[in-house]
Protein backbone atom coordinates (compact mmCIF):
# COMPACT_ATOMS: atom_id res chain seq x y z
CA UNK A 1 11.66 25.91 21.19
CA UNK A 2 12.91 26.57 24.62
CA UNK A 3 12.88 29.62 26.53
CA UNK A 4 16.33 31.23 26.73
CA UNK A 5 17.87 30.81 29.80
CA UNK A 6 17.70 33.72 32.45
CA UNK A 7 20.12 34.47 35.58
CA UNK A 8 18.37 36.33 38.67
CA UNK A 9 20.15 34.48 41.62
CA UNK A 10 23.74 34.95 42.60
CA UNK A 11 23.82 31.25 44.65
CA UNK A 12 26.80 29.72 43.34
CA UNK A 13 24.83 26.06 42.59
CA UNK A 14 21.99 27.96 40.76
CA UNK A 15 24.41 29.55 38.24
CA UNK A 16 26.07 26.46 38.02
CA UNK A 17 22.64 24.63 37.45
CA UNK A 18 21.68 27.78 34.89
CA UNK A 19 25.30 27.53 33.22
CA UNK A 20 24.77 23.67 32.24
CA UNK A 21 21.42 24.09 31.10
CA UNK A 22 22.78 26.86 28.83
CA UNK A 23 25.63 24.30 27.98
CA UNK A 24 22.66 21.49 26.87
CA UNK A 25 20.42 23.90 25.16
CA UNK A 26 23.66 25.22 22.64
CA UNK A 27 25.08 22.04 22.27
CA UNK A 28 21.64 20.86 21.03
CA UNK A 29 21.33 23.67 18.96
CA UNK A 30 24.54 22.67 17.17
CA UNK A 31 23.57 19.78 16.53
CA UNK A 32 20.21 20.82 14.83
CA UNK A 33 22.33 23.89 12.96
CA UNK A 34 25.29 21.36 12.17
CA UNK A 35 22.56 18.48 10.48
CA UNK A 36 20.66 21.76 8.60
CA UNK A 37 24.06 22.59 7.38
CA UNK A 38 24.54 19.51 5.86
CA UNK A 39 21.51 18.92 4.79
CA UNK A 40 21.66 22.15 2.86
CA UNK A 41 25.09 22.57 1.57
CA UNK A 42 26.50 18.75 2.32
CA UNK A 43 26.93 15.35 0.73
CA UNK A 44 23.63 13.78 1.09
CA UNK A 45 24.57 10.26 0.57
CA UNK A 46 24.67 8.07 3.94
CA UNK A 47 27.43 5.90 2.58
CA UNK A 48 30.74 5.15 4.81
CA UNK A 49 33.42 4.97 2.58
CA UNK A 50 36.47 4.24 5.11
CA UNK A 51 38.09 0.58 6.17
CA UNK A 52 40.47 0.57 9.39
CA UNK A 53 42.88 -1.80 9.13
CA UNK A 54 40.85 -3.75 11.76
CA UNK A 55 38.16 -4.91 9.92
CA UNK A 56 37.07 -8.99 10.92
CA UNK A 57 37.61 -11.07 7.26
CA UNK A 58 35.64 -13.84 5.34
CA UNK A 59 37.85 -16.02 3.93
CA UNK A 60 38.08 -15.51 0.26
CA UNK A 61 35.76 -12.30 0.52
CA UNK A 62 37.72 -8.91 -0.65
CA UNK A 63 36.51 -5.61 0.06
CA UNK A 64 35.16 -3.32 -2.78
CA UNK A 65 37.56 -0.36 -4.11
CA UNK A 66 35.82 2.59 -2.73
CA UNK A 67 34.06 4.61 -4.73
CA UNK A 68 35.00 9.09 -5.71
CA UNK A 69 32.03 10.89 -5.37
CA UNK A 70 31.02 13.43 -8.65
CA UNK A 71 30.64 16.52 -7.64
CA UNK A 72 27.32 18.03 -8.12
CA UNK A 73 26.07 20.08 -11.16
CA UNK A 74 25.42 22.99 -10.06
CA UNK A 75 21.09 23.73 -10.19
CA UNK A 76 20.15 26.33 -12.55
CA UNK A 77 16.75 27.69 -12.40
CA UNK A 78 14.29 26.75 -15.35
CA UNK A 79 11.88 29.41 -16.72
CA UNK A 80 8.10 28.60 -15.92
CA UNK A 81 6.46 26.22 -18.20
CA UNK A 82 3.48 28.26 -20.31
CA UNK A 83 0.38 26.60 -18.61
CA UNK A 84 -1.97 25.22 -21.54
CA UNK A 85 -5.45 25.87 -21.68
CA UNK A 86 -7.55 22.80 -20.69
CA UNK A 87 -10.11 21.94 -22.90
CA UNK A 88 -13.42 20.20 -22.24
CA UNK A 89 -14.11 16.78 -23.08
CA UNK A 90 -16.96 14.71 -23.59
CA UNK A 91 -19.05 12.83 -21.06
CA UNK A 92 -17.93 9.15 -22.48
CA UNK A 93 -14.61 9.21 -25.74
CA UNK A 94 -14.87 10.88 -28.57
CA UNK A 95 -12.65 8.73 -31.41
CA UNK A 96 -11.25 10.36 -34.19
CA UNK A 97 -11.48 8.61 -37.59
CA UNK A 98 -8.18 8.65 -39.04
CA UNK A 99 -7.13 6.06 -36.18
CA UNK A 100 -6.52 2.51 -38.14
CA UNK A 101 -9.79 0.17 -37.81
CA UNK A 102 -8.94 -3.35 -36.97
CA UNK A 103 -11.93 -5.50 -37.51
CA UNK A 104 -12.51 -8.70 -35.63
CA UNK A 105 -15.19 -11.14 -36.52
CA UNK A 106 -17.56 -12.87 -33.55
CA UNK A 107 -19.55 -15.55 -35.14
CA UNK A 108 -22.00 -17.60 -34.31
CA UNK A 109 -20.34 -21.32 -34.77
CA UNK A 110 -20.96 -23.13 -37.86
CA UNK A 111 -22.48 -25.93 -36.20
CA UNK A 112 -24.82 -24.07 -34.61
CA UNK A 113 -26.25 -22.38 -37.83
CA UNK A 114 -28.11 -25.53 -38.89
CA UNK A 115 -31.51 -26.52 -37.73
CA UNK A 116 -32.07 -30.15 -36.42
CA UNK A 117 -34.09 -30.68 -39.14
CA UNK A 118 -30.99 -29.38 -41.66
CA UNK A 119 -32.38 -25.93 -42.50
CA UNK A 120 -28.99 -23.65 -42.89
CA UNK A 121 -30.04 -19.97 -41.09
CA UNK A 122 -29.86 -16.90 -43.01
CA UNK A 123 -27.40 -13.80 -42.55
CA UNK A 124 -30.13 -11.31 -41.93
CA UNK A 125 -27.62 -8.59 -40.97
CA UNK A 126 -24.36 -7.86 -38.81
CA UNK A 127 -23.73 -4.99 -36.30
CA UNK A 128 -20.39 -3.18 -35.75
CA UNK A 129 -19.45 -1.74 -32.78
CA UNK A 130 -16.08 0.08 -32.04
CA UNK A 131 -14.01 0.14 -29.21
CA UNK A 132 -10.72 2.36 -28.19
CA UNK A 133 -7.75 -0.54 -27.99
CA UNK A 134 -3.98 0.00 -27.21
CA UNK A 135 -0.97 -1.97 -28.34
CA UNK A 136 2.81 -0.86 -27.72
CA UNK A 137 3.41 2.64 -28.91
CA UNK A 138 -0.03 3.56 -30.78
CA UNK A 139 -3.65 3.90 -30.23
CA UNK A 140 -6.09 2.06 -32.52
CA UNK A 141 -9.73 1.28 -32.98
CA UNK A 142 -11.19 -2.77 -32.71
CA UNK A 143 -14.25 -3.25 -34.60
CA UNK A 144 -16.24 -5.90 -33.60
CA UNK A 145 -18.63 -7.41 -36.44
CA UNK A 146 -21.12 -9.62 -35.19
CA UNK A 147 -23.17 -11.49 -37.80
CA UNK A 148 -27.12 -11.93 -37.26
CA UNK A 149 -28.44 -15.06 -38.24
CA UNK A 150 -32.53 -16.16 -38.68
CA UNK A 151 -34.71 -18.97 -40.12
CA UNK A 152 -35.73 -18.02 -43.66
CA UNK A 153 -39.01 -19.26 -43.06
CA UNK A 154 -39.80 -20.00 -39.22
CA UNK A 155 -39.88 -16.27 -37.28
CA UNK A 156 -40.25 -18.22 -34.14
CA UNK A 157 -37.32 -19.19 -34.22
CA UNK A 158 -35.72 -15.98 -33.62
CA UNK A 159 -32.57 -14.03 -34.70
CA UNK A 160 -29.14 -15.92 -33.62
CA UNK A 161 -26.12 -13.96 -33.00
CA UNK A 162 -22.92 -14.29 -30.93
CA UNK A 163 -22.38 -11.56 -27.66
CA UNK A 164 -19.88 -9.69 -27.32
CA UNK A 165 -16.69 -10.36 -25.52
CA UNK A 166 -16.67 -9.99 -21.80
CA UNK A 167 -16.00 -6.64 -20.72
CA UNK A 168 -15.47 -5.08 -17.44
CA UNK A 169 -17.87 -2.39 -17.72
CA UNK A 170 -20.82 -3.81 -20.12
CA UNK A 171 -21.40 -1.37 -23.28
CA UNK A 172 -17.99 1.01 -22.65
CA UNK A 173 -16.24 2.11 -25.63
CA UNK A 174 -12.84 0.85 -24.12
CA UNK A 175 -11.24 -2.14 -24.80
CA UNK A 176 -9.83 -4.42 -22.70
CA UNK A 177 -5.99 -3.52 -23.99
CA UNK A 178 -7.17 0.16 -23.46
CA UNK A 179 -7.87 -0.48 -19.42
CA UNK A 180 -4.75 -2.18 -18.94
CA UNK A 181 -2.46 1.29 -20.50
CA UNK A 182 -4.48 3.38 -18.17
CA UNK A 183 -3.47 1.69 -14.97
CA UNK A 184 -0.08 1.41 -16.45
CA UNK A 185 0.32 4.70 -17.25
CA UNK A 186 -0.81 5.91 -13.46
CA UNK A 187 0.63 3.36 -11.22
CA UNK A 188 4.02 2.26 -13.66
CA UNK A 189 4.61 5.80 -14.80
CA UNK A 190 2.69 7.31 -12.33
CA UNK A 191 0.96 9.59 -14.56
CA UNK A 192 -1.85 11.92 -13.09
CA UNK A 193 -5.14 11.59 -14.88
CA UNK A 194 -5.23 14.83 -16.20
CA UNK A 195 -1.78 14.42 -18.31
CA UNK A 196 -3.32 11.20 -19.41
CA UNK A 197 -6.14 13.28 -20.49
CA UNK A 198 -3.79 15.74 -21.97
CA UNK A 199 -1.68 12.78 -23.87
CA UNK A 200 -5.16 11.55 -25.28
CA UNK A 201 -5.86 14.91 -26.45
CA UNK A 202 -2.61 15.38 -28.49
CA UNK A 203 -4.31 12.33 -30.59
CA UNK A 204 -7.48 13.76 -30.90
CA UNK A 205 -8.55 11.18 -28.60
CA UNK A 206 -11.20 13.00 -25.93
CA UNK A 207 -11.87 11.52 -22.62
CA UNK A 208 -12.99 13.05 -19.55
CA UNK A 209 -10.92 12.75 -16.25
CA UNK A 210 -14.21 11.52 -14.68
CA UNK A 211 -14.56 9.12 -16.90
CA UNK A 212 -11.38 7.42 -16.36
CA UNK A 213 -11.53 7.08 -13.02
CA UNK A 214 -14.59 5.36 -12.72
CA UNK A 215 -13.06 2.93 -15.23
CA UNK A 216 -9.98 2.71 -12.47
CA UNK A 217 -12.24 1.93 -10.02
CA UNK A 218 -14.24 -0.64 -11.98
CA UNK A 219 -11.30 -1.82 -12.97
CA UNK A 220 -9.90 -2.07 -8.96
CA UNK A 221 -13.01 -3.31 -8.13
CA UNK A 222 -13.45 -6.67 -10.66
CA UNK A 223 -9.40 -7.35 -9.64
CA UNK A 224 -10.46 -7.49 -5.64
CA UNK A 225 -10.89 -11.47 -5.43
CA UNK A 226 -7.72 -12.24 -7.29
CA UNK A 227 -6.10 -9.50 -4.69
CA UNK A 228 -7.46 -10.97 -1.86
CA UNK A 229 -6.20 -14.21 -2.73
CA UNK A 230 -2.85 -12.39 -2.72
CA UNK A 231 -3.33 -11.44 0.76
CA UNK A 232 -4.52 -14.94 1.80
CA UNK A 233 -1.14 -16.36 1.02
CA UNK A 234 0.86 -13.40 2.02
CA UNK A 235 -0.33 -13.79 5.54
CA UNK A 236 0.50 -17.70 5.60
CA UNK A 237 3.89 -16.83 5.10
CA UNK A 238 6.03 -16.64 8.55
CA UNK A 239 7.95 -13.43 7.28
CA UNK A 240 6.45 -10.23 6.44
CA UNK A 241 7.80 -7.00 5.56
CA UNK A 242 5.48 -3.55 6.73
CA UNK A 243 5.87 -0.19 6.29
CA UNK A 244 3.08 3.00 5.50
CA UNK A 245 3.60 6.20 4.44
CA UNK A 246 0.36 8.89 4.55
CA UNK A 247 -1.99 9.57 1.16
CA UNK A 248 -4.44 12.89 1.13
CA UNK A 249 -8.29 11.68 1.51
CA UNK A 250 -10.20 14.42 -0.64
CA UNK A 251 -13.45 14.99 1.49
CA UNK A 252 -16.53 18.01 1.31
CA UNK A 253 -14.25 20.92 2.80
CA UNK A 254 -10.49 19.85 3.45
CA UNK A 255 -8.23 16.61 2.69
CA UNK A 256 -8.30 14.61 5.20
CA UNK A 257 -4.81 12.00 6.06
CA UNK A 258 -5.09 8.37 5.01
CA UNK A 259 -2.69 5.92 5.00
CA UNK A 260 -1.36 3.01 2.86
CA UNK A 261 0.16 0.06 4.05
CA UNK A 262 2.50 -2.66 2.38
CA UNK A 263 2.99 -6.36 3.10
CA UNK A 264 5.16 -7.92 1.50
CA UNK A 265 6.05 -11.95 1.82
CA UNK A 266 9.15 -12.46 3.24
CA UNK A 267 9.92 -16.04 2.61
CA UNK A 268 13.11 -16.58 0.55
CA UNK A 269 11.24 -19.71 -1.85
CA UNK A 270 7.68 -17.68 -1.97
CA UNK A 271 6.37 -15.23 -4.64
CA UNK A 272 6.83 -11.58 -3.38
CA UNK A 273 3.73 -10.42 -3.34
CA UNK A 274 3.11 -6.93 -2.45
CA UNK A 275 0.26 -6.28 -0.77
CA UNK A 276 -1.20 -2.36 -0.48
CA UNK A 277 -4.10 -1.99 1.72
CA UNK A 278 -5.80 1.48 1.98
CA UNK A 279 -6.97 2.95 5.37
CA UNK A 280 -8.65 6.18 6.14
CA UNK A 281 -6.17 6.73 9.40
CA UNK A 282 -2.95 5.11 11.35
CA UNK A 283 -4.52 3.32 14.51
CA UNK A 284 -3.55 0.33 15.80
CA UNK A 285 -6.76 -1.20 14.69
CA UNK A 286 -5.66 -1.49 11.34
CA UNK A 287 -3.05 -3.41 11.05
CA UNK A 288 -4.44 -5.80 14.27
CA UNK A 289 -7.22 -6.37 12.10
CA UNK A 290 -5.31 -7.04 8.73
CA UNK A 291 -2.49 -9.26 10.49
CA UNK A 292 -5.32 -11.49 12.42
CA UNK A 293 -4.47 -14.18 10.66
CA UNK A 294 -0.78 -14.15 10.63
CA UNK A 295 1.86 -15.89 13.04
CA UNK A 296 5.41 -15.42 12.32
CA UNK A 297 7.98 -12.59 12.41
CA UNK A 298 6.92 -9.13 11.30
CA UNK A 299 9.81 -6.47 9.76
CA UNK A 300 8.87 -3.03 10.48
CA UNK A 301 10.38 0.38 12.04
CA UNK A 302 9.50 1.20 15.73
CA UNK A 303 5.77 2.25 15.20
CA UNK A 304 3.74 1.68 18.23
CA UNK A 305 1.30 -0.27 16.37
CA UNK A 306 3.62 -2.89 15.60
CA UNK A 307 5.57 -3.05 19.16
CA UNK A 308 1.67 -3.57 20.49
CA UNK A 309 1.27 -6.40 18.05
CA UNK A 310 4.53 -7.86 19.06
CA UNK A 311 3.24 -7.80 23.54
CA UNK A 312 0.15 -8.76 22.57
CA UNK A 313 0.02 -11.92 24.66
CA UNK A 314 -3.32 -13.08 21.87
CA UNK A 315 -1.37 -12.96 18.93
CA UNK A 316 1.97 -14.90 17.99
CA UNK A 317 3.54 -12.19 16.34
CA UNK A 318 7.43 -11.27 16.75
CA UNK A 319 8.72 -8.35 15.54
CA UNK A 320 11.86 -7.77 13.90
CA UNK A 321 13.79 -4.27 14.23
CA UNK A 322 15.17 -2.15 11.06
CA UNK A 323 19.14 -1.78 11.27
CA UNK A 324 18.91 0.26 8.40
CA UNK A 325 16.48 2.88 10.57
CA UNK A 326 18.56 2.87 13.50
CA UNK A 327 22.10 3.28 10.95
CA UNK A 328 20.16 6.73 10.03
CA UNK A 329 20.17 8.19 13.69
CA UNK A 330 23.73 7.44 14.01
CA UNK A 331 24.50 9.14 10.85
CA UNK A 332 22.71 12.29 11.95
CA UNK A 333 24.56 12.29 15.02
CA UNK A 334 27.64 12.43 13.08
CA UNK A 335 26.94 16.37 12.94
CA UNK A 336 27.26 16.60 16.71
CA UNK A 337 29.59 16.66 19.25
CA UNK A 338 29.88 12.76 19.49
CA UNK A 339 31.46 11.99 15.96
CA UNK A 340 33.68 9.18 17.29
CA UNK A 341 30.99 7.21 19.00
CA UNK A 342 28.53 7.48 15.94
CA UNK A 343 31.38 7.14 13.37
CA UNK A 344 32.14 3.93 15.87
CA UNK A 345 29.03 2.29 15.36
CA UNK A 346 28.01 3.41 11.90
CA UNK A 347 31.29 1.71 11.17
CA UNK A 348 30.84 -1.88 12.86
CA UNK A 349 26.97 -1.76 10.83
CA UNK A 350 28.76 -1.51 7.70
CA UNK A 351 30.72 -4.59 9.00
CA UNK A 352 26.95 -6.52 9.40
CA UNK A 353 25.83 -5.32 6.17
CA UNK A 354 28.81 -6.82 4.48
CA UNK A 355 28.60 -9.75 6.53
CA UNK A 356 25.05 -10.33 5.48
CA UNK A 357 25.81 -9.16 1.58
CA UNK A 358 27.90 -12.70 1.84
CA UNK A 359 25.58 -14.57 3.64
CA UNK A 360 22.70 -14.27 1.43
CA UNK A 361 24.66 -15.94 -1.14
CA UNK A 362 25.04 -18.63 0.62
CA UNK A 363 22.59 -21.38 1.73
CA UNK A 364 20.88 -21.30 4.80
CA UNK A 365 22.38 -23.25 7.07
CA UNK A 366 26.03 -21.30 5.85
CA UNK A 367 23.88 -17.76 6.27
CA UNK A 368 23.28 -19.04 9.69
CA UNK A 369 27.29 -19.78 10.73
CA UNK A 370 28.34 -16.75 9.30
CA UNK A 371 25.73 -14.36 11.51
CA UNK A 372 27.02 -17.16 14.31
CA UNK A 373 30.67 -16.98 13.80
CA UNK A 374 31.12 -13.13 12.57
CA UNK A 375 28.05 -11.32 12.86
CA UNK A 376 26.84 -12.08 16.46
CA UNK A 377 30.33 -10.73 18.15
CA UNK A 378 29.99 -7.43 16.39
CA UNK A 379 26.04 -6.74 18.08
CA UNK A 380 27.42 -7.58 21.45
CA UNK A 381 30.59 -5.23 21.13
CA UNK A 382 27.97 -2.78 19.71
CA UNK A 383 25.62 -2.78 22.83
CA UNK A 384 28.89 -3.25 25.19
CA UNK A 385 29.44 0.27 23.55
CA UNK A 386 26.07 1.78 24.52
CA UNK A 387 26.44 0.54 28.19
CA UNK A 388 29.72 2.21 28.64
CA UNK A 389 28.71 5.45 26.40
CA UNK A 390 25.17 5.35 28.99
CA UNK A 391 26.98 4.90 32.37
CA UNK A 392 30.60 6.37 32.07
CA UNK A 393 29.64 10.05 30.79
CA UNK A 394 26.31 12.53 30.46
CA UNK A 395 25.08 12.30 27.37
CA UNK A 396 22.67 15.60 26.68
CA UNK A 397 19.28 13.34 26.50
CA UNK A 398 18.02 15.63 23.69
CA UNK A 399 21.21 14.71 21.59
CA UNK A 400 21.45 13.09 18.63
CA UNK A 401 23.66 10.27 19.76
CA UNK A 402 21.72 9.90 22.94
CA UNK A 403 18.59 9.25 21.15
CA UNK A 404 19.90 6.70 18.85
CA UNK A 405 21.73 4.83 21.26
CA UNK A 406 18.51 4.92 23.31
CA UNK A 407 16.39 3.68 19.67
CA UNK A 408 18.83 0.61 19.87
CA UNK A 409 19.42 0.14 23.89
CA UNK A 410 15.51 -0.23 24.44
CA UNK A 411 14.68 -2.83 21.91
CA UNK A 412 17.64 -5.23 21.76
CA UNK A 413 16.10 -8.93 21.51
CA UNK A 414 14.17 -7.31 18.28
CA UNK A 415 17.84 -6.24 16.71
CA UNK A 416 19.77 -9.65 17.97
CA UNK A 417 16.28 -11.48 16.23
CA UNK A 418 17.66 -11.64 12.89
CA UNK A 419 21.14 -13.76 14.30
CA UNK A 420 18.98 -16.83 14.88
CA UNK A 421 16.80 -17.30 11.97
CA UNK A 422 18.37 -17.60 8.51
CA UNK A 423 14.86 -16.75 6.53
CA UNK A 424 15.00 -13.44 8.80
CA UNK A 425 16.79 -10.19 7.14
CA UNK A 426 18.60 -7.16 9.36
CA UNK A 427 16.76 -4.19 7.45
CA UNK A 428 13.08 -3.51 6.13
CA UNK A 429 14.72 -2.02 2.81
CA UNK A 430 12.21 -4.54 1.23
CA UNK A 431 8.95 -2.55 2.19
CA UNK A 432 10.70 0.53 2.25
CA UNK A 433 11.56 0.09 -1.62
CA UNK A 434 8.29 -0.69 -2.25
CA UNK A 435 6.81 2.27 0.01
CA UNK A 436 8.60 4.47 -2.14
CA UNK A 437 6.97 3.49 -5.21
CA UNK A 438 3.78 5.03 -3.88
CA UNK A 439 5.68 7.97 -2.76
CA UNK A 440 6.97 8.63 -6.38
CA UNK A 441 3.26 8.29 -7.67
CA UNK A 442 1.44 10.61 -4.59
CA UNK A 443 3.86 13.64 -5.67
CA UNK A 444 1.72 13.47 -8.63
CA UNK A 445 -1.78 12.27 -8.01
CA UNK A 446 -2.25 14.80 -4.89
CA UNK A 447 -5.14 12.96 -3.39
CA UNK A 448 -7.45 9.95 -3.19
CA UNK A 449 -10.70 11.12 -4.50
CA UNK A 450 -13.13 8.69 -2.27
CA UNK A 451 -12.86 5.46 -0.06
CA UNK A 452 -13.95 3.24 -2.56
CA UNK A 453 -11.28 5.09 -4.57
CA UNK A 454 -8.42 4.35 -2.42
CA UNK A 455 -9.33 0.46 -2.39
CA UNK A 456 -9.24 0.20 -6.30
CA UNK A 457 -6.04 1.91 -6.08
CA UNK A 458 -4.36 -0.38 -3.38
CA UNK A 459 -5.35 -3.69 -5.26
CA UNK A 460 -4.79 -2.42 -8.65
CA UNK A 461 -1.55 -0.96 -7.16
CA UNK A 462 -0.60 -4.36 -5.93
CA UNK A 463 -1.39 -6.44 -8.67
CA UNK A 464 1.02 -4.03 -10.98
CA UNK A 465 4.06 -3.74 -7.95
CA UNK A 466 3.93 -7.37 -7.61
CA UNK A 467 4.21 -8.16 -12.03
CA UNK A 468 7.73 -6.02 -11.75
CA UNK A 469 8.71 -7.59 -8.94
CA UNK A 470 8.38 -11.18 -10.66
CA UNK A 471 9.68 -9.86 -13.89
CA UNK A 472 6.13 -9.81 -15.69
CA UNK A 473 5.52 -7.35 -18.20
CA UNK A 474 2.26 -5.54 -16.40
CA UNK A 475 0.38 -5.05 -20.00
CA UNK A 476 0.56 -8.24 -20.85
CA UNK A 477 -0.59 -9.98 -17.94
CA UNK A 478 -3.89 -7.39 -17.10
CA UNK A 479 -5.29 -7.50 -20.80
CA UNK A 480 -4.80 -11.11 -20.17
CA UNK A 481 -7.00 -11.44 -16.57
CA UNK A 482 -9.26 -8.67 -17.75
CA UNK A 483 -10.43 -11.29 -20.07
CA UNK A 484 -10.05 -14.39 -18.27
CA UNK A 485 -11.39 -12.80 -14.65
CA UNK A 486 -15.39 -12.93 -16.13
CA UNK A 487 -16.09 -15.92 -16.85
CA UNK A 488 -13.15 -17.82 -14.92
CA UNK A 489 -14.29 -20.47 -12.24
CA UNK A 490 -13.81 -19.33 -8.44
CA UNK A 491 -12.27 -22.60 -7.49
CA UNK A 492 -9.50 -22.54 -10.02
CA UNK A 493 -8.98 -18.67 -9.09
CA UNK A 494 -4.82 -19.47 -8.06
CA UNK A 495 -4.12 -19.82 -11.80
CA UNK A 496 -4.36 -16.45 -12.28
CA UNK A 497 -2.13 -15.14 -9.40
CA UNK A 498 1.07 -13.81 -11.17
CA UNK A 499 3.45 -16.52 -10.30
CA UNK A 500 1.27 -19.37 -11.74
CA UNK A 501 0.20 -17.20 -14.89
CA UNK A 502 3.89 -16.92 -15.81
CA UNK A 503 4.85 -20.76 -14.71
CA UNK A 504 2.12 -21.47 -16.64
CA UNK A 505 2.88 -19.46 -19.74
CA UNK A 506 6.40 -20.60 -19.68
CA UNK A 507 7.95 -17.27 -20.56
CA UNK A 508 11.35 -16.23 -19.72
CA UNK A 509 10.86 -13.34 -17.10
CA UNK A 510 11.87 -9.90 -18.21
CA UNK A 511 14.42 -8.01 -15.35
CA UNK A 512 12.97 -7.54 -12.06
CA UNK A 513 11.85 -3.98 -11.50
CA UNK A 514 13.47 -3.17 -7.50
């Protein structure tokens, strides 16, 4: 904060200086006290709900009745929750045995119990072994029985018998149907471990905390081809969407600040994968290294990192600025002095976004007219506006409206990028949406336990985020490649990415989680 202005000369200019710096510091402080306010006692929602009489038509496109706001419940405050005693668990699952037994039967083929010579092999035995298996809305307990076969007369033979089914972690007590609720339940529901551990518990079902994790991250670990596959073709794509948002590292004394980053394919035609990629800090190196690969048109907000990428004179990278972001800064300045000007341009957005609400309806060459014909006049008026606001009056530089016109008036070719290419968008909502996904889940999980951690997380993360986004039922399709991942050729790896499991299943997608 600034020191308060003080008067110790009686020189006509210096008071004059000292009476407009007093003028800039309270009308700033306004502002800030005016945005508080609001933020405090206000409506929250950024929505512009008046149409002048002015507004530029589509043919056959009407304007939407708007909407009454309900007025807000007021909060009462909830008596603490009792906090329940945690109980220890084992080091591996304790399984109680009133859960139903399902018993499977791995045999050794038929075929293969005969001797050349037509001798039939004996059943000398069988062994049972139990594992902890989900399906939809109860816990339950496979029992594999696996026969043991010999020669009745010939010990050299030896004793025949069928392995078990491939498993991610060789000799665990969890089945494959088990792994996949787990990841649903922490990156779906977002479910900390220890409330999974607590849900367990209320079926007598005992599991350490440790213990799951380390099946997370064997779990993260045995997805990583198929997810870097993902990233393969999400970086031959000529669109991507980008945003990051900050995760707590947990290290020896304090947490340190990590960060997670999402691609996402922006290709109208393409699967939507979402890419998360773990990093243990922000720099510049990051995302240089992860978009090596990539040419194209990048979406992102005005992070250095991704102007840099965008003069880098090495890499052909163009980068596409977030109307949505700059919308915000005009909305804040709508608690200042300057409410015209921001209620101005907040207003002749509104007219893009429902420009471009029709155009994405249409195909691309019509998208492409319409930003022509009725979206391109509306950007120029809009800068025209921030020349005159710039050169005909002071704006207070630490003002709200003065910094957003100054967010817009700096980067213009990145805002007019969108007008020329219809496979281009004028917001990152896309990443953003995602983005907050993980923000939902981080409120709960606190921190990222290791590095090795983190990575598990992002491509387990990504696998799940990119099932809703295709309308895949998450369960479903991990039990499915938990299976299929061990023993499935490395060439033929594609047929497992989401979009060609389902094409290949031929189900009917359920909704699409946004």
């Amino acid at each position: 904060m600034e020191s308060p202005v003080t008067i110790e000369s009686k020189d006509p200019e210096e008071l004059q200086a000292a009476l407009n710096k007093a003028t800039a510091q309270i009308a700033h402080l306004q502002d800030q006290l005016a945005w508080f306010r609001r933020q405090v006692f206000g409506r929250k929602s950024e929505r512009l709900i008046d149409f002048p009489q002015d507004f530029p038509m589509i043919p056959g496109f009407d304007l939407p009745e708007p909407k009454e706001e309900a007025p807000s419940k007021p909060e009462t405050e909830k008596p603490p929750k009792p906090k329940k005693k945690r109980q220890k668990g084992s080091c591996t699952v304790d399984i109680p045995d009133d859960l139903e037994r399902v018993e499977e039967l791995v045999d050794v083929p038929e075929s293969e119990r005969t001797m050349p010579d037509g001798t039939k092999l004996s059943k000398i035995g069988e062994d049972r072994s139990e594992k902890l298996a989900f399906r939809p809305g109860e816990y339950y307990v496979k029992v594999y029985i696996r026969p043991k076969y010999a020669h009745p007369t010939d010990s050299k033979v030896g004793v025949l018998q069928e392995p078990m089914p491939s498993a991610i972690v060789e000799g665990s007590k969890f089945d494959l149907s088990f792994l996949a609720h787990i990841i649903i339940q922490k990156f779906v529901f977002h479910m900390p471990l220890y409330r999974i551990v607590e849900k367990l518990l209320s079926r007598d079902i005992r599991v350490t905390r440790q213990v799951l994790s380390q099946l997370i991250k064997n779990c993260g670990q045995n997805i990583l081809p198929l997810y870097n596959l993902m990233v393969e073709r999400t970086l031959a794509q000529g669109v991507i969407y980008t945003d990051d948002s900050p995760v707590s590292l947990l290290q020896q004394e304090k947490c340190k600040e990590a960060r997670i980053w999402v691609y996402i394919g922006g290709l109208p035609n393409a699967p939507p994968y979402h890419i998360y990629q773990f990093t243990t800090g922000r720099s510049y190196s990051h995302p240089k290294k992860f978009l090596e690969n990539f040419e194209g048109t990048l979406h992102a907000d005005a992070f250095g990192a991704y102007e840099q990428l965008h003069n880098d004179v090495e890499k052909n990278i163009s980068w596409a600025a977030c109307w949505a972001h700059a919308r915000r800064d005009f909305e804040k300045a709508l608690t200042g002095a300057e409410d015209d000007t921001a209620l101005w341009v907040m207003r002749q957005m509104r007219y893009l976004f429902m420009f471009e609400r029709v155009a994405w309806a249409r195909s691309p060459q019509e998208r492409l007219r319409i930003r022509q014909e009725y979206e391109l006049p509306i950007v120029e008026k809009i800068f025209r506006r921030f020349t005159q606001e710039l050169t005909s009056r002071t704006l207070l530089p630490k003002s709200n409206l003065a910094k957003a016109i100054g967010y817009m008036q700096s980067r213009p070719e990145n805002f007019r990028l969108y007008l020329d290419d219809p496979n281009l968008r004028m917001d990152n909502n896309t990443s953003e949406r995602a983005i907050r996904k993980l923000t939902i889940g981080r409120k709960n999980w606190m921190f990222i336990g290791s590095e090795a951690a983190g990575e598990s997380m992002a491509a387990l993360f990504s696998i799940v985020q990119t099932c809703r986004a295709m309308g895949i039922k998450p369960q479903e399709y991990l039990e499915d490649i938990f299976r299929r991942l061990q023993d499935h050729p490395a060439s033929r790896l594609e047929e497992l990415l989401p979009d060609q499991w389902l094409k290949a299943r031929g189900d009917e997608p359920m909704p699409k989680q946004k």
